[in-house]
C-alpha atoms as a PDB file:
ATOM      1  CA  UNK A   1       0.000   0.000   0.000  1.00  0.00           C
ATOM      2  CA  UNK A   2       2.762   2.200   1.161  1.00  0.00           C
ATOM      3  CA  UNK A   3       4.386   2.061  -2.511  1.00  0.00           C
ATOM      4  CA  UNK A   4       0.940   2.890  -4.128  1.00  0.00           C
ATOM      5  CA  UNK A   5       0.609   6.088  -2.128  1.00  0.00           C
ATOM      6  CA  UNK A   6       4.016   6.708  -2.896  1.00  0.00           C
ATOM      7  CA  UNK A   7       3.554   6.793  -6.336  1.00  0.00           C
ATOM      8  CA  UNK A   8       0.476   8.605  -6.333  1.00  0.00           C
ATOM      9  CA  UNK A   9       2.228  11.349  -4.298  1.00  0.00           C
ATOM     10  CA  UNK A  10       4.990  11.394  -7.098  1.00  0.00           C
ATOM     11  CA  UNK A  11       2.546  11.551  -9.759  1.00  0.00           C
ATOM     12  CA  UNK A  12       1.048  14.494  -8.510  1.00  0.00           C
ATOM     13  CA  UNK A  13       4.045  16.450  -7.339  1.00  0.00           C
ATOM     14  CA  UNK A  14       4.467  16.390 -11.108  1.00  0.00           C
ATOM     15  CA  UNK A  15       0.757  17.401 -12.175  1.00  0.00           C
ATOM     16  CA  UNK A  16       0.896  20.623  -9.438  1.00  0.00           C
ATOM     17  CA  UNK A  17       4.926  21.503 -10.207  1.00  0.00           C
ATOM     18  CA  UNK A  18       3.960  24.119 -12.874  1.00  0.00           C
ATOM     19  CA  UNK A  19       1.746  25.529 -10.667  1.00  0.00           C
ATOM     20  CA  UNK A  20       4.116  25.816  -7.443  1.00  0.00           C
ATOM     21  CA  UNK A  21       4.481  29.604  -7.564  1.00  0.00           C
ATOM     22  CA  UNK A  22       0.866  30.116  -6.954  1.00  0.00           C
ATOM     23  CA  UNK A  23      -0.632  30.699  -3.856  1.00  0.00           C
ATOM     24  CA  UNK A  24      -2.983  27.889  -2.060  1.00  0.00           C
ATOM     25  CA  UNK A  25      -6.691  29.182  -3.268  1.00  0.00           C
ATOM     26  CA  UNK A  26      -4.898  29.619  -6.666  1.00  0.00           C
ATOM     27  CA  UNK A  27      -3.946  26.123  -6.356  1.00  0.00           C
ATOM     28  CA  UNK A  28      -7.296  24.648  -5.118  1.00  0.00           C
ATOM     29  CA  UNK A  29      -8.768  26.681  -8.049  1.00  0.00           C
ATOM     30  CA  UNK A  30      -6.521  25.207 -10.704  1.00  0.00           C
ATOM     31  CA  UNK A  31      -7.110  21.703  -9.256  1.00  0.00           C
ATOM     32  CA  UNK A  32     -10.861  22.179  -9.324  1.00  0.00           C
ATOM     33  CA  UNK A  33     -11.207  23.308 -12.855  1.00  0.00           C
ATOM     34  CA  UNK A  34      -9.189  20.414 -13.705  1.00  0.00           C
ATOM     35  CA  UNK A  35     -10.998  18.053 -11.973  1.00  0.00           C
ATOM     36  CA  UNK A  36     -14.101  18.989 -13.147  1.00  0.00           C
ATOM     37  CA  UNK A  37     -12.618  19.083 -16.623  1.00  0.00           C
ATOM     38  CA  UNK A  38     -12.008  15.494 -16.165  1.00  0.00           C
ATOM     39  CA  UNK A  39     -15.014  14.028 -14.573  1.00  0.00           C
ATOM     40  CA  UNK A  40     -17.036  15.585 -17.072  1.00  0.00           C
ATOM     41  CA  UNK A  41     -14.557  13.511 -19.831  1.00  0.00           C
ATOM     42  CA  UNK A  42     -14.966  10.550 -17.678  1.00  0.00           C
ATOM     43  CA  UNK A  43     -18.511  10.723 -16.937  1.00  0.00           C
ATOM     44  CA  UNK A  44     -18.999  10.926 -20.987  1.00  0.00           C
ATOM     45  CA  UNK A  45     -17.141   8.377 -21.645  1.00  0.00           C
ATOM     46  CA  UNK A  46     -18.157   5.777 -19.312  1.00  0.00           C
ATOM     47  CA  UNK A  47     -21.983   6.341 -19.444  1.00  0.00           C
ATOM     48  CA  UNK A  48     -24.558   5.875 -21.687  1.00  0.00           C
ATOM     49  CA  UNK A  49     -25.163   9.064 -23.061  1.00  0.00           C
ATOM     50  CA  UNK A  50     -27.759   8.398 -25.307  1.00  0.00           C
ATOM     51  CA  UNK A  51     -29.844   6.460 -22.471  1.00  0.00           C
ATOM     52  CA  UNK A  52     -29.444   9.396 -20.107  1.00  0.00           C
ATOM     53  CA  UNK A  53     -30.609  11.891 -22.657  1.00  0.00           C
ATOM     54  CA  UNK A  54     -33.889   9.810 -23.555  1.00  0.00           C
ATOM     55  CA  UNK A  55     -35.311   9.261 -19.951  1.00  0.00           C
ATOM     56  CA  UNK A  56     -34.239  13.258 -19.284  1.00  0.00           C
ATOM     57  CA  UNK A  57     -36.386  14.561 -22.039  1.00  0.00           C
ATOM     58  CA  UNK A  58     -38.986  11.526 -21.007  1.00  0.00           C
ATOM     59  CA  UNK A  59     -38.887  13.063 -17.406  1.00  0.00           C
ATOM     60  CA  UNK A  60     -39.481  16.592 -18.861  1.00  0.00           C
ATOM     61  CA  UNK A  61     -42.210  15.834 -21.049  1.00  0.00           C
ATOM     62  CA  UNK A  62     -44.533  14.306 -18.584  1.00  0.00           C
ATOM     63  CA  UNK A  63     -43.754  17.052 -16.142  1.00  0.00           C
ATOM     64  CA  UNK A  64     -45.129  19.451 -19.272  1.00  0.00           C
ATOM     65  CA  UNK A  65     -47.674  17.020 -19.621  1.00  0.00           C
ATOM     66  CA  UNK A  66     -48.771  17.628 -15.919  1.00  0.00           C
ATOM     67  CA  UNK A  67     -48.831  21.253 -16.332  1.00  0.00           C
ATOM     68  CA  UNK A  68     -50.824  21.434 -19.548  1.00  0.00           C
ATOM     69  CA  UNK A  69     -53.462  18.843 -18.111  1.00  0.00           C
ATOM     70  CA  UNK A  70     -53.267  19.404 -14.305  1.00  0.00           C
ATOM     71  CA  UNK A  71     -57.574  19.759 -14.024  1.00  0.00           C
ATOM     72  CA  UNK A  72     -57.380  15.745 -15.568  1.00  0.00           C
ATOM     73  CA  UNK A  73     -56.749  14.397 -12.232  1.00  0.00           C
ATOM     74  CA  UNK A  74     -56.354  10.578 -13.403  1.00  0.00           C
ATOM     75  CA  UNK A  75     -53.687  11.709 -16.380  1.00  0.00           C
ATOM     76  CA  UNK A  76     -52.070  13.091 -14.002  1.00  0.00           C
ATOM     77  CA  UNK A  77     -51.539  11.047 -11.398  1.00  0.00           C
ATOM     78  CA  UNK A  78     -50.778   8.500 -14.853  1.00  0.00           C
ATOM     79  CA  UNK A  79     -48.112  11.208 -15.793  1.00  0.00           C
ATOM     80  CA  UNK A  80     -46.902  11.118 -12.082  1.00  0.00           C
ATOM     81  CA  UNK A  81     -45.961   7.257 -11.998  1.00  0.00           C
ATOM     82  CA  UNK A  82     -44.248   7.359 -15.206  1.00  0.00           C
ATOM     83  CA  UNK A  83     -42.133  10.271 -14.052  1.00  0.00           C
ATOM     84  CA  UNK A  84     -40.823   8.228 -11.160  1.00  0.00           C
ATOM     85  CA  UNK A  85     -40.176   4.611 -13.598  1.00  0.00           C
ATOM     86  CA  UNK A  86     -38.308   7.057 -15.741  1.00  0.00           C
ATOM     87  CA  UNK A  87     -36.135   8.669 -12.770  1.00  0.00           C
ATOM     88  CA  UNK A  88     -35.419   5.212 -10.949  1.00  0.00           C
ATOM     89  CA  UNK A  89     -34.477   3.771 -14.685  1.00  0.00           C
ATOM     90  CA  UNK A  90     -32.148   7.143 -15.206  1.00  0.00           C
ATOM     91  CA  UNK A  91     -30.684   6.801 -11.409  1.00  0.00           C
ATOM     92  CA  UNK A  92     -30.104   3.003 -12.864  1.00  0.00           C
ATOM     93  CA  UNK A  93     -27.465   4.718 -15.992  1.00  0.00           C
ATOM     94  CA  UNK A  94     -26.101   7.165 -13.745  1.00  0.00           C
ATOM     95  CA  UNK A  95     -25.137   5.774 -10.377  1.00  0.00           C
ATOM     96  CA  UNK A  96     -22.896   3.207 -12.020  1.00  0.00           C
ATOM     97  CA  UNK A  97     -20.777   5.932 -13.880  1.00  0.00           C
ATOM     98  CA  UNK A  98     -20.911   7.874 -10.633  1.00  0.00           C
ATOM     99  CA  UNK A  99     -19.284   5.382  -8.279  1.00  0.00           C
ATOM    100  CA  UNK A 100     -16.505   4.907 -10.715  1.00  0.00           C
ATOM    101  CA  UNK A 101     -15.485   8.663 -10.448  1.00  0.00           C
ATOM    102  CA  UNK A 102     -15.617   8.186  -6.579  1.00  0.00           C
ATOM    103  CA  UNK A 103     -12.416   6.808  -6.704  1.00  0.00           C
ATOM    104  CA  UNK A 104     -10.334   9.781  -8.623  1.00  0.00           C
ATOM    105  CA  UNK A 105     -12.453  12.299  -6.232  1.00  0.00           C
ATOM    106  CA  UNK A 106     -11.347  10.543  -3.105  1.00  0.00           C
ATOM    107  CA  UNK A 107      -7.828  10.388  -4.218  1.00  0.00           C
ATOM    108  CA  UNK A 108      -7.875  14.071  -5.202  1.00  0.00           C
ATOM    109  CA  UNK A 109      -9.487  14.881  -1.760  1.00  0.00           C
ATOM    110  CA  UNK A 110      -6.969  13.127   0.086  1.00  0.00           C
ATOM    111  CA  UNK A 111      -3.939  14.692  -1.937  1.00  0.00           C
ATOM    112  CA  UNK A 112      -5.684  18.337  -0.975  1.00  0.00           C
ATOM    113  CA  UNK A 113      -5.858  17.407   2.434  1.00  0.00           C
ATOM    114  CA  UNK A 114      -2.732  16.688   2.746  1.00  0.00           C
ATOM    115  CA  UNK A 115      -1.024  19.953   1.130  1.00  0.00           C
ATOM    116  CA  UNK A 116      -3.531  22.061   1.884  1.00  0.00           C
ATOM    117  CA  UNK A 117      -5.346  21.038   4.873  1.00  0.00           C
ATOM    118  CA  UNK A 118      -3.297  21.891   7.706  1.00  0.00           C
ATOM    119  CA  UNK A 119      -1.269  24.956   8.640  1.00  0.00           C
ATOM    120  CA  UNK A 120       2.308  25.039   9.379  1.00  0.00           C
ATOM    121  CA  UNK A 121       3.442  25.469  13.377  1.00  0.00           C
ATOM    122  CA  UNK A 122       3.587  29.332  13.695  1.00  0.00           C
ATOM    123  CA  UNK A 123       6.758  30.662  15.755  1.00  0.00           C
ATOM    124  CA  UNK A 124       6.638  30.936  19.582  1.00  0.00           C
ATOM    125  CA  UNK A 125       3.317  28.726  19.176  1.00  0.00           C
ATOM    126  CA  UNK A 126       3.180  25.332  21.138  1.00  0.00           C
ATOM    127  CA  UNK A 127       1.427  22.052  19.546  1.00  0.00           C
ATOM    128  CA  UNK A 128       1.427  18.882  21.250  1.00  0.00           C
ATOM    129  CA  UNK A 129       2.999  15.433  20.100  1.00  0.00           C
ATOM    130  CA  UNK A 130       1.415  12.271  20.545  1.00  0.00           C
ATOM    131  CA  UNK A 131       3.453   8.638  20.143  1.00  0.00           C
ATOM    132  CA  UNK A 132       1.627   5.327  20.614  1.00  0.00           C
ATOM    133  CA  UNK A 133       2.515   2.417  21.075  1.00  0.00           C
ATOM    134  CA  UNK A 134       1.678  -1.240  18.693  1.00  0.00           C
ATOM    135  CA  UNK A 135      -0.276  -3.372  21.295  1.00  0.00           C
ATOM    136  CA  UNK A 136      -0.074  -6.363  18.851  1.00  0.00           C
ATOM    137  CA  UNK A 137       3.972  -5.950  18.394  1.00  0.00           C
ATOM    138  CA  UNK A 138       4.740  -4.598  22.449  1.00  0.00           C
ATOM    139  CA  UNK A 139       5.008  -6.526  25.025  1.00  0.00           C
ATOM    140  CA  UNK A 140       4.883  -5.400  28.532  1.00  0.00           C
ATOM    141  CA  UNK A 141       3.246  -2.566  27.608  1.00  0.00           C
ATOM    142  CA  UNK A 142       3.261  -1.001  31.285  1.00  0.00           C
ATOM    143  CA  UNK A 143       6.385  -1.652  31.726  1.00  0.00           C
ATOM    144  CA  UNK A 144       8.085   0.215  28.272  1.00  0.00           C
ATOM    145  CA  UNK A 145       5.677   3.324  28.863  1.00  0.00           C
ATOM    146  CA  UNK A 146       7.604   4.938  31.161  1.00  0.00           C
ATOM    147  CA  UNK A 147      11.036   4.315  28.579  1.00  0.00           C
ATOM    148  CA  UNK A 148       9.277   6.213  25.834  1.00  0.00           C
ATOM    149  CA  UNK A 149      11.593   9.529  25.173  1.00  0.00           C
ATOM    150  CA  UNK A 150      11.165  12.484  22.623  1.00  0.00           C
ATOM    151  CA  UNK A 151      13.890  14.282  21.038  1.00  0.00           C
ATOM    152  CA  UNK A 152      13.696  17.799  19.168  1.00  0.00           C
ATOM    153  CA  UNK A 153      16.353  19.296  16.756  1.00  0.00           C
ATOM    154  CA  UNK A 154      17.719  22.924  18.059  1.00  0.00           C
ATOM    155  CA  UNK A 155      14.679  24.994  17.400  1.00  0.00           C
ATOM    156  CA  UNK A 156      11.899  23.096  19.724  1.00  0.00           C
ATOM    157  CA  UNK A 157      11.651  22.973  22.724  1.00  0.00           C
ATOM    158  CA  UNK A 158       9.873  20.463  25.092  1.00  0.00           C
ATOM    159  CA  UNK A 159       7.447  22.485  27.430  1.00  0.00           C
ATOM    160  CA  UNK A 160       6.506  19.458  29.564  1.00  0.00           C
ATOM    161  CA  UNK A 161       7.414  16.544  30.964  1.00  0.00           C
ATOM    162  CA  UNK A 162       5.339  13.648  29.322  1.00  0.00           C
ATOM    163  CA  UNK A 163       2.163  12.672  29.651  1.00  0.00           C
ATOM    164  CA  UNK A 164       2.055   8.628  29.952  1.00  0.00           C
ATOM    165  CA  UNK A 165      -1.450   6.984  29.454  1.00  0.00           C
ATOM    166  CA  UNK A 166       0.116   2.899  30.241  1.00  0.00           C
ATOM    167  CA  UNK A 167      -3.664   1.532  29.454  1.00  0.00           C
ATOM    168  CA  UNK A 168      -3.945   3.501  26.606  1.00  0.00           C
ATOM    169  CA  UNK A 169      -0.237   2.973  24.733  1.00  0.00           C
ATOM    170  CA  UNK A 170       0.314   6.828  24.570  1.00  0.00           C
ATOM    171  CA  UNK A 171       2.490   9.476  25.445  1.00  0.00           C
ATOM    172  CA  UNK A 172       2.024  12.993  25.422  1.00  0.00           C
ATOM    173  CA  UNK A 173       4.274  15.950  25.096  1.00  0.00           C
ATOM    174  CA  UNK A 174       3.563  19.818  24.657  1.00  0.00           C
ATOM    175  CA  UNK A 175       6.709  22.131  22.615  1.00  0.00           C
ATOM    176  CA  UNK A 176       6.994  24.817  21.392  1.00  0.00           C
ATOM    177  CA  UNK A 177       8.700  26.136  18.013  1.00  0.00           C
ATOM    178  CA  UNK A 178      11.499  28.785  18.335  1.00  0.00           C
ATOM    179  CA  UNK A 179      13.585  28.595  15.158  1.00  0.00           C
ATOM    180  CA  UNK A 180      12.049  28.879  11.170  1.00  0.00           C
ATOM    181  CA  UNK A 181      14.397  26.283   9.960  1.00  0.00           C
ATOM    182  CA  UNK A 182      13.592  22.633   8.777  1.00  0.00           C
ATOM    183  CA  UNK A 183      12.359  21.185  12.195  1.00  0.00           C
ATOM    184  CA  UNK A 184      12.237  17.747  13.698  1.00  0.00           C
ATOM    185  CA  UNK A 185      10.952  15.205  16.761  1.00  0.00           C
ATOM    186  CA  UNK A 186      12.166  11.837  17.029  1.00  0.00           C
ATOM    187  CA  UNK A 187      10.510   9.097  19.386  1.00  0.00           C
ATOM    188  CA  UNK A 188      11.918   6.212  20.831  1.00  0.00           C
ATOM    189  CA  UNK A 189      12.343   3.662  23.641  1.00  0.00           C
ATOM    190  CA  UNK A 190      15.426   3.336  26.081  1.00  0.00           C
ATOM    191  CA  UNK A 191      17.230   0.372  25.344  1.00  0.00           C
ATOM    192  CA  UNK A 192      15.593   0.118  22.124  1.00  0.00           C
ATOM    193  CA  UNK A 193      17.474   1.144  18.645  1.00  0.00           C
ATOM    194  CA  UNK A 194      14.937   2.415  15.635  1.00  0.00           C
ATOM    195  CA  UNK A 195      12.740   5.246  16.617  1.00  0.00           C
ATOM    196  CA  UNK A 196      10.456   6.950  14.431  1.00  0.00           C
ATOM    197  CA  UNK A 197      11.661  10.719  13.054  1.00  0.00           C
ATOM    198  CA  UNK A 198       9.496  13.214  11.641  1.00  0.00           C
ATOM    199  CA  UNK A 199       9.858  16.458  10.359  1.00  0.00           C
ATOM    200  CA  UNK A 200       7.547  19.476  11.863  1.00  0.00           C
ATOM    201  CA  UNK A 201       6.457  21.621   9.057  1.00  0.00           C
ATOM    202  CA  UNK A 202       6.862  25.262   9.836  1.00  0.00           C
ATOM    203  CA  UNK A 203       6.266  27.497   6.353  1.00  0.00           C
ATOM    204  CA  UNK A 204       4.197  26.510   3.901  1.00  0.00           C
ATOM    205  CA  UNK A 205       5.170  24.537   0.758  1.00  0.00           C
ATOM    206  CA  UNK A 206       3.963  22.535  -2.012  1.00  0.00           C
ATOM    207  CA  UNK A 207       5.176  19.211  -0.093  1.00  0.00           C
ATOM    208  CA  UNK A 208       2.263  17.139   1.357  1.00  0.00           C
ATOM    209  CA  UNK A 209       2.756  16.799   5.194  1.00  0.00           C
ATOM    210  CA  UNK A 210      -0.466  15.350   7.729  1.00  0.00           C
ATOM    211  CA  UNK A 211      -0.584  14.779  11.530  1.00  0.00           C
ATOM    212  CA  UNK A 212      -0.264  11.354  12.060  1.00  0.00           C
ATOM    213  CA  UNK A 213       2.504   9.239  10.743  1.00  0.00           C
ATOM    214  CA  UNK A 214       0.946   5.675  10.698  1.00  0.00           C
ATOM    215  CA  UNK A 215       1.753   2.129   9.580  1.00  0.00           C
ATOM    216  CA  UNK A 216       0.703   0.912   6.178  1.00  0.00           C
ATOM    217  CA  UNK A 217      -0.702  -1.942   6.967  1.00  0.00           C
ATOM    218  CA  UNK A 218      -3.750   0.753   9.050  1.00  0.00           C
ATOM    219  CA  UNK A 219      -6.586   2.840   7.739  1.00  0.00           C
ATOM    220  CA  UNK A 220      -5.344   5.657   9.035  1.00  0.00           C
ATOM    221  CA  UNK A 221      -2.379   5.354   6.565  1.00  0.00           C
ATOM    222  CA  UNK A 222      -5.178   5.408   3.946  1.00  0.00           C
ATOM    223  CA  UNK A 223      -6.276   9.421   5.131  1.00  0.00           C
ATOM    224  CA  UNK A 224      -2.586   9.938   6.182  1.00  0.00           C
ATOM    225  CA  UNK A 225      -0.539   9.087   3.313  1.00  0.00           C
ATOM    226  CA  UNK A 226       1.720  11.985   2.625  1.00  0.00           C
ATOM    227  CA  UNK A 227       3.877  10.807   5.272  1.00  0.00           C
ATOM    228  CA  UNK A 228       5.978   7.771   4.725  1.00  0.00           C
ATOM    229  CA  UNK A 229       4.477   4.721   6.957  1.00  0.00           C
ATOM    230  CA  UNK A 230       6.342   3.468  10.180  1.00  0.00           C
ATOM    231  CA  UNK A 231       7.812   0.197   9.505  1.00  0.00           C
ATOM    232  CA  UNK A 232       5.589  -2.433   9.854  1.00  0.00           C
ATOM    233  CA  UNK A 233       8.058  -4.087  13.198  1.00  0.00           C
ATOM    234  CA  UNK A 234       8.024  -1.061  14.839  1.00  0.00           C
ATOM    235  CA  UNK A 235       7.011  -0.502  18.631  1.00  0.00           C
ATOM    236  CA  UNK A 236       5.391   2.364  17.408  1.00  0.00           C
ATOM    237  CA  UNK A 237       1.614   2.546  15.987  1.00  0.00           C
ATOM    238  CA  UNK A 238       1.428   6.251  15.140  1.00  0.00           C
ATOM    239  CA  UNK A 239       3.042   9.352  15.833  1.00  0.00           C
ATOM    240  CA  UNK A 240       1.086  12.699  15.511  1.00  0.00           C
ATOM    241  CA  UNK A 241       1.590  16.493  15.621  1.00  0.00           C
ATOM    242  CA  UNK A 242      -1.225  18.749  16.323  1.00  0.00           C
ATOM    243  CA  UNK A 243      -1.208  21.020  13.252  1.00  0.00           C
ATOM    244  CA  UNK A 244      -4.305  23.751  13.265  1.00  0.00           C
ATOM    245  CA  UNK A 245      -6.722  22.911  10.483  1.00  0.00           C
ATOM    246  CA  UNK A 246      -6.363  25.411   7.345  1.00  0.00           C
ATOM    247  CA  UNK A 247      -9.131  27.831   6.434  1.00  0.00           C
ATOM    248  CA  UNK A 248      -9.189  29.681   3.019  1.00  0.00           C
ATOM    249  CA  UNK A 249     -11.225  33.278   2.428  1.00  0.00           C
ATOM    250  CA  UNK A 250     -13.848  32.522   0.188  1.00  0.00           C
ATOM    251  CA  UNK A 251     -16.182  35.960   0.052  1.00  0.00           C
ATOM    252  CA  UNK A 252     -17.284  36.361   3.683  1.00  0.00           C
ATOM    253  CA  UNK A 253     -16.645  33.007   4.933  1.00  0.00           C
ATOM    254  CA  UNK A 254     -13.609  30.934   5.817  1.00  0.00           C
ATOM    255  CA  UNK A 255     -14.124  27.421   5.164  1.00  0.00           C
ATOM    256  CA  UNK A 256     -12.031  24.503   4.416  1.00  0.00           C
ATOM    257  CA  UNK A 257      -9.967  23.448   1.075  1.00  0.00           C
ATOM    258  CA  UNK A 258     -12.316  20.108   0.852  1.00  0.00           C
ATOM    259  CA  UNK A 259     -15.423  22.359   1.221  1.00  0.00           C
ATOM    260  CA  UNK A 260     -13.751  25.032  -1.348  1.00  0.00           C
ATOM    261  CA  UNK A 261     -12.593  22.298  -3.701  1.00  0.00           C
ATOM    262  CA  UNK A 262     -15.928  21.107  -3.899  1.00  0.00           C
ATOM    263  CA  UNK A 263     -17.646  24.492  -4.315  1.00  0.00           C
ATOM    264  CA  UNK A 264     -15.601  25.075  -7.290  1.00  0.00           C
ATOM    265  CA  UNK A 265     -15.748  21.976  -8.618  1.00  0.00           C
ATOM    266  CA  UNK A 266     -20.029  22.022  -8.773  1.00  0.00           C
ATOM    267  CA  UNK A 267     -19.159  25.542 -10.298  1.00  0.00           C
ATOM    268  CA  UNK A 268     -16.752  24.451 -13.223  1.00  0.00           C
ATOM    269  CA  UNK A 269     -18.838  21.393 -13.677  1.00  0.00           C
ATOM    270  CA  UNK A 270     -21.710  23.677 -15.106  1.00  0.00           C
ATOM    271  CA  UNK A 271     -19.973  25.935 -16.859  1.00  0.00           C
ATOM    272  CA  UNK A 272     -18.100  23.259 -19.011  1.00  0.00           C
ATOM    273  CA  UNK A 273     -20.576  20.915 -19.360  1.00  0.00           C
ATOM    274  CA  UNK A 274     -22.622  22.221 -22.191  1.00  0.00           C
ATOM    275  CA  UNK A 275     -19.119  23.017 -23.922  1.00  0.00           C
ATOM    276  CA  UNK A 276     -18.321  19.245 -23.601  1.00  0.00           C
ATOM    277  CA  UNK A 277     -22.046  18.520 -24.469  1.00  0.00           C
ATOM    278  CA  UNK A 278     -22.165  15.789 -21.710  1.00  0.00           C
ATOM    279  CA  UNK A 279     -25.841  14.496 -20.500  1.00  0.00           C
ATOM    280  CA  UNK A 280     -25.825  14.238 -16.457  1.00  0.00           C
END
């Protein structure tokens, strides 16, 4: 799983790269055009076009048919029926076509997510970090707890002393960030070689980061995947940094990328579709 990810992430650093000197709402606006552009493609392709047009126009002409004749109670309640066989028959030659392009729209989501969803730690603000431990690999859990240990490169700084849930598997910390350059935590046990690093992301860039650094084998790798998975014999489960969700302007509201992605999206879709003459 960890390799599929992988490439996806590769193949999309390459689709965004000429667009890396934009700003993030210019990039969730390129991305939604595009996406539209290509569900539309999809959707036309896939579907039965001609199938979808004939039970649309069906649809509208008995809803004509209503008005024109709505004193002939019996036509219309005739008129009324066939309108729903012709809706469930064109639900029938669309929902097909429509879970296929669930699968490019959740990968897109995810990829947005993860290079647009969070914000970066600000400077002089703290953010807590959260390792936990494998209860199917560790043994002894009560006993290795209290062994856990963070370390921070130069420019964080541990606030507390940790937090150690033994029933639970977890250990908490609270830092803060005092230095702009590249950052980083590293968890591990005493008496135990391989911990887990991670880098903290502190200014924004085109690189995908998330909170929680998972193992592959999880489903939280699946909604995490811009971070490359803890090894699979690792004491370690997950490892997660608190980043503050991102919210983008968008008139008088601030909402978030998914939300705006999918505003724009709807948007595009209508514009382009009678350009692409596609029936939906």
């Amino acid at each position: 799983m960890d390799i599929l990810f992988s490439s996806i992430n590769k193949i999309c650093d390459l689709i965004i790269a000429p667009f890396s000197w934009g700003s993030a709402v210019f990039n969730i606006i390129v991305i939604s055009f595009f996406c539209a552009l290509f569900l539309l493609f999809l959707f036309k392709r896939i579907s039965n076009q001609e199938k979808i047009k004939l039970h649309q126009k069906k649809i509208l002409g008995y809803f004509l048919d209503i008005g024109i004749y709505r004193d002939q109670f019996a036509r219309t309640l005739i008129n009324q029926v066939h309108i729903l066989k012709h809706i469930i028959i064109y639900l029938r030659y669309v929902f097909a076509p429509l879970l296929i392009m669930m699968l490019p729209v959740i990968i897109v989501c995810i990829q947005i997510e993860n290079r647009l969803g969070y914000m970066p730690i600000q400077m002089n603000k703290s953010f807590i970090i959260h390792a936990a431990l494998d209860d199917e690999i560790t043994q002894n859990m009560e006993s290795l707890i209290p062994k856990v240990h963070c370390k921070t490169s130069s420019g964080i700084v541990l606030e507390t002393p940790p937090l150690r849930i033994a029933s639970e598997g977890s250990v908490f910390w609270r830092a803060r960030l005092t230095g702009t350059e590249p950052q980083f935590i590293q968890v591990g046990i005493d008496g135990i070689k391989n911990g887990i690093k991670n880098k903290i992301m502190t200014v924004y860039n085109q690189e995908g980061f998330c909170p929680k650094r998972t193992k592959s084998n999880s489903f939280d790798y699946f909604l995490n995947s811009a971070e490359t998975p803890i090894p699979p014999r690792s004491n370690f489960k997950s490892l997660s940094v608190k980043y503050l969700p991102a919210f983008y302007s968008f008139f008088f509201w601030n909402i978030s990328p998914l939300i705006y992605f999918f505003i724009l999206s709807i948007g595009f879709g209508l514009v382009i579709k009678p350009f692409i003459k596609v029936n939906i």
